[in-house]
C-alpha atoms as a PDB file:
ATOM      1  CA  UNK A   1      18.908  10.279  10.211  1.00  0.00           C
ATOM      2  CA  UNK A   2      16.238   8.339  11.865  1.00  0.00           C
ATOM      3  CA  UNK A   3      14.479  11.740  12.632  1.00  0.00           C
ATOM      4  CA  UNK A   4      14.762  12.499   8.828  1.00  0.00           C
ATOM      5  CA  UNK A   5      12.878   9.544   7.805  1.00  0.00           C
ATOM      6  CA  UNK A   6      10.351   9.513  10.342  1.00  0.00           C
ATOM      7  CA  UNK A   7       9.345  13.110   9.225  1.00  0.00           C
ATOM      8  CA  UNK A   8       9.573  12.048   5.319  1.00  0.00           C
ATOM      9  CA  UNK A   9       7.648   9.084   5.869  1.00  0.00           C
ATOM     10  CA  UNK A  10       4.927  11.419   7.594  1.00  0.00           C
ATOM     11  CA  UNK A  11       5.084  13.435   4.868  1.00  0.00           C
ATOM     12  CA  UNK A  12       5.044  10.926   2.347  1.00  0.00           C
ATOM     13  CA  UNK A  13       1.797   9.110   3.957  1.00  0.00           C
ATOM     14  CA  UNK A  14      -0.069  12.849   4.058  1.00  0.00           C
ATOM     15  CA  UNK A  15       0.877  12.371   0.406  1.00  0.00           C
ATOM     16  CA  UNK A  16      -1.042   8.920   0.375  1.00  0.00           C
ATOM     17  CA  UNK A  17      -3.944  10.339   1.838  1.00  0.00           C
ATOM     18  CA  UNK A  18      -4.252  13.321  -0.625  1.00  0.00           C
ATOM     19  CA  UNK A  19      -3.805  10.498  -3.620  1.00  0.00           C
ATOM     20  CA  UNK A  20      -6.554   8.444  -1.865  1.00  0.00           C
ATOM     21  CA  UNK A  21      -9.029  11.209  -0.956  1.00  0.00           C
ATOM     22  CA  UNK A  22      -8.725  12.257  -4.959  1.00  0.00           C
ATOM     23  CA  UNK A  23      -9.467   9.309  -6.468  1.00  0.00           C
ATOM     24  CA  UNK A  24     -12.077   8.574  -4.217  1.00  0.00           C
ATOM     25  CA  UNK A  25     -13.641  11.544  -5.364  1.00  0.00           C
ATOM     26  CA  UNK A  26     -12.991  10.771  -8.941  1.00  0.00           C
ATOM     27  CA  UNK A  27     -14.366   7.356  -8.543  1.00  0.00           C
ATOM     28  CA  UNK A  28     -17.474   8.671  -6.654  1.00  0.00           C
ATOM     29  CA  UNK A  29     -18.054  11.043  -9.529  1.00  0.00           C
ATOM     30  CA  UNK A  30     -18.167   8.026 -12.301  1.00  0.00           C
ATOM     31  CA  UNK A  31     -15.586   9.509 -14.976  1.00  0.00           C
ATOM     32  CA  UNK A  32     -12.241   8.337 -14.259  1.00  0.00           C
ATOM     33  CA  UNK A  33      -9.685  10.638 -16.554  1.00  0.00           C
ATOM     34  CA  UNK A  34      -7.194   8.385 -18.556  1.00  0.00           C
ATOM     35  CA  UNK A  35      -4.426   9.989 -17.100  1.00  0.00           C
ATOM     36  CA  UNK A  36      -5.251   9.081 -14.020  1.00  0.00           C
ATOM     37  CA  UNK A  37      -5.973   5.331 -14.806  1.00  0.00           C
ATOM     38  CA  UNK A  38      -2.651   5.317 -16.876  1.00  0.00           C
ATOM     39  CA  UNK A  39      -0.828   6.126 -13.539  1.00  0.00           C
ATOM     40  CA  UNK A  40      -3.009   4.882 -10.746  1.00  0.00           C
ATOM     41  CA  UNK A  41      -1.592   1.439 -10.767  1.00  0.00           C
ATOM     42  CA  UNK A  42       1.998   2.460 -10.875  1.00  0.00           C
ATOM     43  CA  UNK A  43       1.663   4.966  -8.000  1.00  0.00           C
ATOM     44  CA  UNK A  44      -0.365   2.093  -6.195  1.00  0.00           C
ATOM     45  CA  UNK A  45       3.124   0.391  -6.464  1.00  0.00           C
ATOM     46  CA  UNK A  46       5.129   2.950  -5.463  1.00  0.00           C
ATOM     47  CA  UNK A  47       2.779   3.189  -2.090  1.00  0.00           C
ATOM     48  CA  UNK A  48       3.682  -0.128  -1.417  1.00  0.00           C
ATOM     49  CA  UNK A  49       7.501  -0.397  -2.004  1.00  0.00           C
ATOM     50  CA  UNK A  50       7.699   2.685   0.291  1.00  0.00           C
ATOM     51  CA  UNK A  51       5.422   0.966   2.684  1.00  0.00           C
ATOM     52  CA  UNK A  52       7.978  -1.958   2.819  1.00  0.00           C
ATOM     53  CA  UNK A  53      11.218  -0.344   2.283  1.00  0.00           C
ATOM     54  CA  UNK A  54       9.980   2.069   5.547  1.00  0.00           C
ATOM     55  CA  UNK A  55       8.945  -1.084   7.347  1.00  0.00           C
ATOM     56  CA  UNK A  56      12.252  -2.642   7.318  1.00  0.00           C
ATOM     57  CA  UNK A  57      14.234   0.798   8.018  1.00  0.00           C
ATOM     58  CA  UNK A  58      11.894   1.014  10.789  1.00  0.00           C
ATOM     59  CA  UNK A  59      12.641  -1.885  12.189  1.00  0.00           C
ATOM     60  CA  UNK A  60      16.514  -2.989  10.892  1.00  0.00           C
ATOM     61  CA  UNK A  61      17.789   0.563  11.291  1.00  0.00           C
ATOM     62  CA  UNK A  62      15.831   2.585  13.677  1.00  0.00           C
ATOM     63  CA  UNK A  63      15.766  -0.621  16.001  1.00  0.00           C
ATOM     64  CA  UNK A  64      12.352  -0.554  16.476  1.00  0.00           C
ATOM     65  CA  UNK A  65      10.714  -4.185  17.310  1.00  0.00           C
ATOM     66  CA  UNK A  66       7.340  -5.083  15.094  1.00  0.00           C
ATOM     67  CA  UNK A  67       5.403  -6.170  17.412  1.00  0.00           C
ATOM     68  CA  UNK A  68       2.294  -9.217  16.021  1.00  0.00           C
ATOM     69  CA  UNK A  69       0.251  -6.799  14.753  1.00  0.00           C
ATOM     70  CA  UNK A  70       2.892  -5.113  12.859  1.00  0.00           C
ATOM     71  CA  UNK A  71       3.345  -8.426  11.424  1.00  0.00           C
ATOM     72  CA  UNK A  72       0.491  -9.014  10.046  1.00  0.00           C
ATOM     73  CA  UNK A  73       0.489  -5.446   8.180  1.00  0.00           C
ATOM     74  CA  UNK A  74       3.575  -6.661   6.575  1.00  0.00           C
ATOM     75  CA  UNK A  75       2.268  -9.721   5.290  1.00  0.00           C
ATOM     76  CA  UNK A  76      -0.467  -7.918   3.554  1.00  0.00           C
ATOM     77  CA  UNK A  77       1.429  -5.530   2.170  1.00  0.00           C
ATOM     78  CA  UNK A  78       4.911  -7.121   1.025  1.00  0.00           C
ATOM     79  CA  UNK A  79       3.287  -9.168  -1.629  1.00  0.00           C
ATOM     80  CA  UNK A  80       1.928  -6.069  -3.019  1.00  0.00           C
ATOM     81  CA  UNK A  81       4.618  -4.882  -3.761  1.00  0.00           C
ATOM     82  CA  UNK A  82       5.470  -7.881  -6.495  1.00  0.00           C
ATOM     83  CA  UNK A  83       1.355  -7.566  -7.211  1.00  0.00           C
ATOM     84  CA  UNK A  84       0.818  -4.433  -8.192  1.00  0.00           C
ATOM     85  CA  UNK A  85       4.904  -3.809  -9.770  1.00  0.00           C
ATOM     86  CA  UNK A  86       3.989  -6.749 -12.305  1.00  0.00           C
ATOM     87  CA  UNK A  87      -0.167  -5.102 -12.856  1.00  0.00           C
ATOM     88  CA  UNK A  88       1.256  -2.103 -13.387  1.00  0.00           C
ATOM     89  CA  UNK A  89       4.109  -3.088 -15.802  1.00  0.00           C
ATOM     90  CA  UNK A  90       1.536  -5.638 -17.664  1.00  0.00           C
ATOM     91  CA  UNK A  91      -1.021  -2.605 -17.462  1.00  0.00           C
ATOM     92  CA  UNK A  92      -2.919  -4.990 -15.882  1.00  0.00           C
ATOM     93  CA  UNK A  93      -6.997  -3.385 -15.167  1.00  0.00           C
ATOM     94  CA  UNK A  94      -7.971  -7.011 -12.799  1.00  0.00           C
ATOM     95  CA  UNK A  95      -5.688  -6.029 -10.237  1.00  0.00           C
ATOM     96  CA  UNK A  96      -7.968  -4.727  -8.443  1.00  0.00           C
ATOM     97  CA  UNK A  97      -9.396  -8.490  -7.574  1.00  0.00           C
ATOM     98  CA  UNK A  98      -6.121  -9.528  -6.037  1.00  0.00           C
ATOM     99  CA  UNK A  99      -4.858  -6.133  -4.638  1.00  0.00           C
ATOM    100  CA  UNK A 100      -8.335  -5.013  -3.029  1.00  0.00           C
ATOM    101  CA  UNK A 101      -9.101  -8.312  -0.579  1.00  0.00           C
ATOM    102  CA  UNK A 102      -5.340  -7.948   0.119  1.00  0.00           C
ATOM    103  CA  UNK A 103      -5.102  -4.469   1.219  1.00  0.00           C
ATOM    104  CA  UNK A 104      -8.426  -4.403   3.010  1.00  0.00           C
ATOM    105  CA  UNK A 105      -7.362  -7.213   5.177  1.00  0.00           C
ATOM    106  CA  UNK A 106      -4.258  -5.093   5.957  1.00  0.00           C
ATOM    107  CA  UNK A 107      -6.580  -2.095   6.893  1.00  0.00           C
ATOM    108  CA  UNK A 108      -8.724  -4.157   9.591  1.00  0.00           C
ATOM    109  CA  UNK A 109      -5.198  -5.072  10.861  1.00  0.00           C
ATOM    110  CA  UNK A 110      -3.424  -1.285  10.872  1.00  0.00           C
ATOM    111  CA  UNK A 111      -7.590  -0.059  12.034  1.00  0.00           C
ATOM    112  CA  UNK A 112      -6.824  -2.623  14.888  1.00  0.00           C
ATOM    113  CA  UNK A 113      -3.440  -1.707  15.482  1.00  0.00           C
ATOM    114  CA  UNK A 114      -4.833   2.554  15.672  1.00  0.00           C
ATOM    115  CA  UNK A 115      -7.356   1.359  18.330  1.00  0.00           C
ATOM    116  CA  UNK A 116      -4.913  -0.803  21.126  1.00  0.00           C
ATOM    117  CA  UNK A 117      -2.679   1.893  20.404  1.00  0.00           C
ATOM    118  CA  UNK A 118      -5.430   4.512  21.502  1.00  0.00           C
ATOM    119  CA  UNK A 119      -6.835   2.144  24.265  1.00  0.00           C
ATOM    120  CA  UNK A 120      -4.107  -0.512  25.603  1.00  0.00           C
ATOM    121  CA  UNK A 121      -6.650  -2.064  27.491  1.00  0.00           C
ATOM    122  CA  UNK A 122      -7.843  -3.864  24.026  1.00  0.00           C
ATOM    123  CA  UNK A 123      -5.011  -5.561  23.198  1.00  0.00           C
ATOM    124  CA  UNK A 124      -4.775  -9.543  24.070  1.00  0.00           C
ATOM    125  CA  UNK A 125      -1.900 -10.462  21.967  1.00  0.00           C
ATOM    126  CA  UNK A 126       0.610  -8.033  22.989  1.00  0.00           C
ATOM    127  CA  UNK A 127       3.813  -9.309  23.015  1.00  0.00           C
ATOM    128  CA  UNK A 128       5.545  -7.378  26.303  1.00  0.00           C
ATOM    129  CA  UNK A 129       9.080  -7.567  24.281  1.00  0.00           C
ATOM    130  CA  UNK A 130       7.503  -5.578  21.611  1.00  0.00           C
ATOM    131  CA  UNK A 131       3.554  -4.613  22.759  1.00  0.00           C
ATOM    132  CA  UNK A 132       1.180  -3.269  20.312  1.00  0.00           C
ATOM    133  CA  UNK A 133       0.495  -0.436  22.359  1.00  0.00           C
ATOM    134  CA  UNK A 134       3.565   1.326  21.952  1.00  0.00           C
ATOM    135  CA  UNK A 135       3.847   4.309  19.634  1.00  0.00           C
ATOM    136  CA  UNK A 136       7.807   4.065  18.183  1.00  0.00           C
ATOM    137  CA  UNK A 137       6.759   7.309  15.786  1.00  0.00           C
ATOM    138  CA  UNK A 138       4.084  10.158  16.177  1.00  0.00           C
ATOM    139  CA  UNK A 139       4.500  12.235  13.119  1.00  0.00           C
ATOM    140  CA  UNK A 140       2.632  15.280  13.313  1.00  0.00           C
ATOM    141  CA  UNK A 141       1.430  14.673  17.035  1.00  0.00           C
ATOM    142  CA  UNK A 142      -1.234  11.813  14.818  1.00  0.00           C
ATOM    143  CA  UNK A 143       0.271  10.093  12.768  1.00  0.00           C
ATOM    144  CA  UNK A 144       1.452   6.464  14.369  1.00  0.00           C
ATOM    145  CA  UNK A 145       3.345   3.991  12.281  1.00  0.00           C
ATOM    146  CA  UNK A 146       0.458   1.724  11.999  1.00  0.00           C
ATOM    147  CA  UNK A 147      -2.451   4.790  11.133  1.00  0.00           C
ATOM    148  CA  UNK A 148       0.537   5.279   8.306  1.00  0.00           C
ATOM    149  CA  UNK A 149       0.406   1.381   7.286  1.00  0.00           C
ATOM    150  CA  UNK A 150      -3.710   2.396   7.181  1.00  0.00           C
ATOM    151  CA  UNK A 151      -3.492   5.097   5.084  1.00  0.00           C
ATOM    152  CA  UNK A 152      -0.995   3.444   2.759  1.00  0.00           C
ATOM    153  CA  UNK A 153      -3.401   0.377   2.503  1.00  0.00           C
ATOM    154  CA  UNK A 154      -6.929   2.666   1.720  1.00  0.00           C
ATOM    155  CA  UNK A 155      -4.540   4.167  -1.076  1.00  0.00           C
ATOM    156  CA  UNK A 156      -3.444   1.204  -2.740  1.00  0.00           C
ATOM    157  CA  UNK A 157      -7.337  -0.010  -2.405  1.00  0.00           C
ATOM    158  CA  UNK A 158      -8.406   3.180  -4.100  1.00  0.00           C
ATOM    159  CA  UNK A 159      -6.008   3.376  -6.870  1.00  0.00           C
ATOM    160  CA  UNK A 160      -6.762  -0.393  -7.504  1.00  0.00           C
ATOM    161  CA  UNK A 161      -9.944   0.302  -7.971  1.00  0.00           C
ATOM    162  CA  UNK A 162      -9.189   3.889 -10.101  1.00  0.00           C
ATOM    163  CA  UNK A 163      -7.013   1.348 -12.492  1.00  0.00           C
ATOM    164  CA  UNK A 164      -9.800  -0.605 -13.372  1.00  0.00           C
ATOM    165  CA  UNK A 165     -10.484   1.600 -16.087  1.00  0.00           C
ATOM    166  CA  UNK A 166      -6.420   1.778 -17.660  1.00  0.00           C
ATOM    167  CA  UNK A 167      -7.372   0.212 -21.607  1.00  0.00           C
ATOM    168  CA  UNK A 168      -5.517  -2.702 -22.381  1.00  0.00           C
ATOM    169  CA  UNK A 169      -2.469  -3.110 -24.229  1.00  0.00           C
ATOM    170  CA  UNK A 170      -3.188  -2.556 -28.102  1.00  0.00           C
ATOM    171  CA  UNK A 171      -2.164  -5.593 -30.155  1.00  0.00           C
ATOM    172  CA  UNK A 172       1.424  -3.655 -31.275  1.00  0.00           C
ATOM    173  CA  UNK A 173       2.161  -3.426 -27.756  1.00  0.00           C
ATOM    174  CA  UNK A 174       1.178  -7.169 -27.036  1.00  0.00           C
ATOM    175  CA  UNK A 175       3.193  -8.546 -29.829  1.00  0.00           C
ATOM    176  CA  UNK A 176       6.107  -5.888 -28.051  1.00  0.00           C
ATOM    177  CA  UNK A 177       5.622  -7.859 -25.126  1.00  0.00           C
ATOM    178  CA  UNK A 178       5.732 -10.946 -26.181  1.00  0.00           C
ATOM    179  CA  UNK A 179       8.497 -10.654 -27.926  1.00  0.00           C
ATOM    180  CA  UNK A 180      10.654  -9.868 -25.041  1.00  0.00           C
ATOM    181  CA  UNK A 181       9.031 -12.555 -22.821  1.00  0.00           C
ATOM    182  CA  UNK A 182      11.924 -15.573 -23.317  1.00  0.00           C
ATOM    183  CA  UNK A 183       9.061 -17.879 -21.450  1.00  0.00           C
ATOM    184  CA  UNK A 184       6.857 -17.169 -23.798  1.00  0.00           C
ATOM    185  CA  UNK A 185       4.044 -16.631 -21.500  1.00  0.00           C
ATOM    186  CA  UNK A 186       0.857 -15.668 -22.742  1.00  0.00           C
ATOM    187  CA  UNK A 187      -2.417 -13.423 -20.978  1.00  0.00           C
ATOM    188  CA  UNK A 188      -6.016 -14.227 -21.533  1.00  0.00           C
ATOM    189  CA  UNK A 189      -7.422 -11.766 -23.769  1.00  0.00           C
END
């Protein structure tokens, strides 16, 4: 089972990258389709609950040990999760200046992570219990659970950035809202 997972997380993060490498593209171009906006942020979620739910299969059913760095990916991207699920359900376009600082501080982590696992020498605060350096998966013969937590951050950056341009609610769907908020919370227009 563990060997089924590995694979469809590989899979899944080759997935990522294809996401990431067309909306760059889009973004790079200027002219950002609707449809694309409409479902950027809600994919952006879905990038990060698979992130997290792999995470913790990783490491509470596969038995593999996070070591610190590992760590610190996780604490960038669990609260995305809850970020970018309430965005996208609130069609929320100012994600992006919550979800962006976030992620890129978990890609300088996972970038880190990619480069003591590629040159051991580097690392200083490798735990020997659970060292940085050690590769628990190699999908493809590249792709290390950390270059995965990479590519899974520069997604959720890019489709961030690609929901910048999903319209507001209309005023029907804020008075829909509303309704069915028992707090009674409001946005700022």
């Amino acid at each position: 089972m563990v060997a089924i997972v590995e694979r469809l997380t590989g899979v899944l993060t080759l997935v990522a990258l294809a996401v990431a490498v067309v909306g760059l593209v889009v973004l790079v171009r200027g002219r950002v389709p609707r449809w694309l906006s409409d479902v950027a942020l809600p994919l952006a979620t879905a990038i990060a609950v698979t992130a997290t739910v792999g995470s913790l299969f990783m490491s509470e059913v596969a038995g593999y040990p996070p070591c610190e760095l590992c760590w610190y990916q996780r604490i960038a991207m669990y609260p995305l999760v809850v970020v970018l699920g309430i965005a996208a359900w609130r069609r929320d376009p100012q994600v992006w200046r919550t979800a962006v600082p976030i992620a890129a501080i978990g890609t300088l982590f996972s970038a880190w992570h990619v480069a003591i696992e590629r040159r051991p020498a580097l690392g200083g605060m490798c735990d020997p219990a659970a060292p940085c350096s050690l590769r628990w998966v190699e999908e493809f013969g590249i792709l290390t659970l950390p270059m995965m937590a990479g590519i899974g951050f520069l997604a959720i950056i890019v489709l961030s950035l690609v929901g910048r341009n999903t319209p507001a609610p209309t005023p029907d769907e804020d008075e829909m809202t509303d309704a069915a908020d028992p707090l009674g919370s409001t946005r700022p227009e």
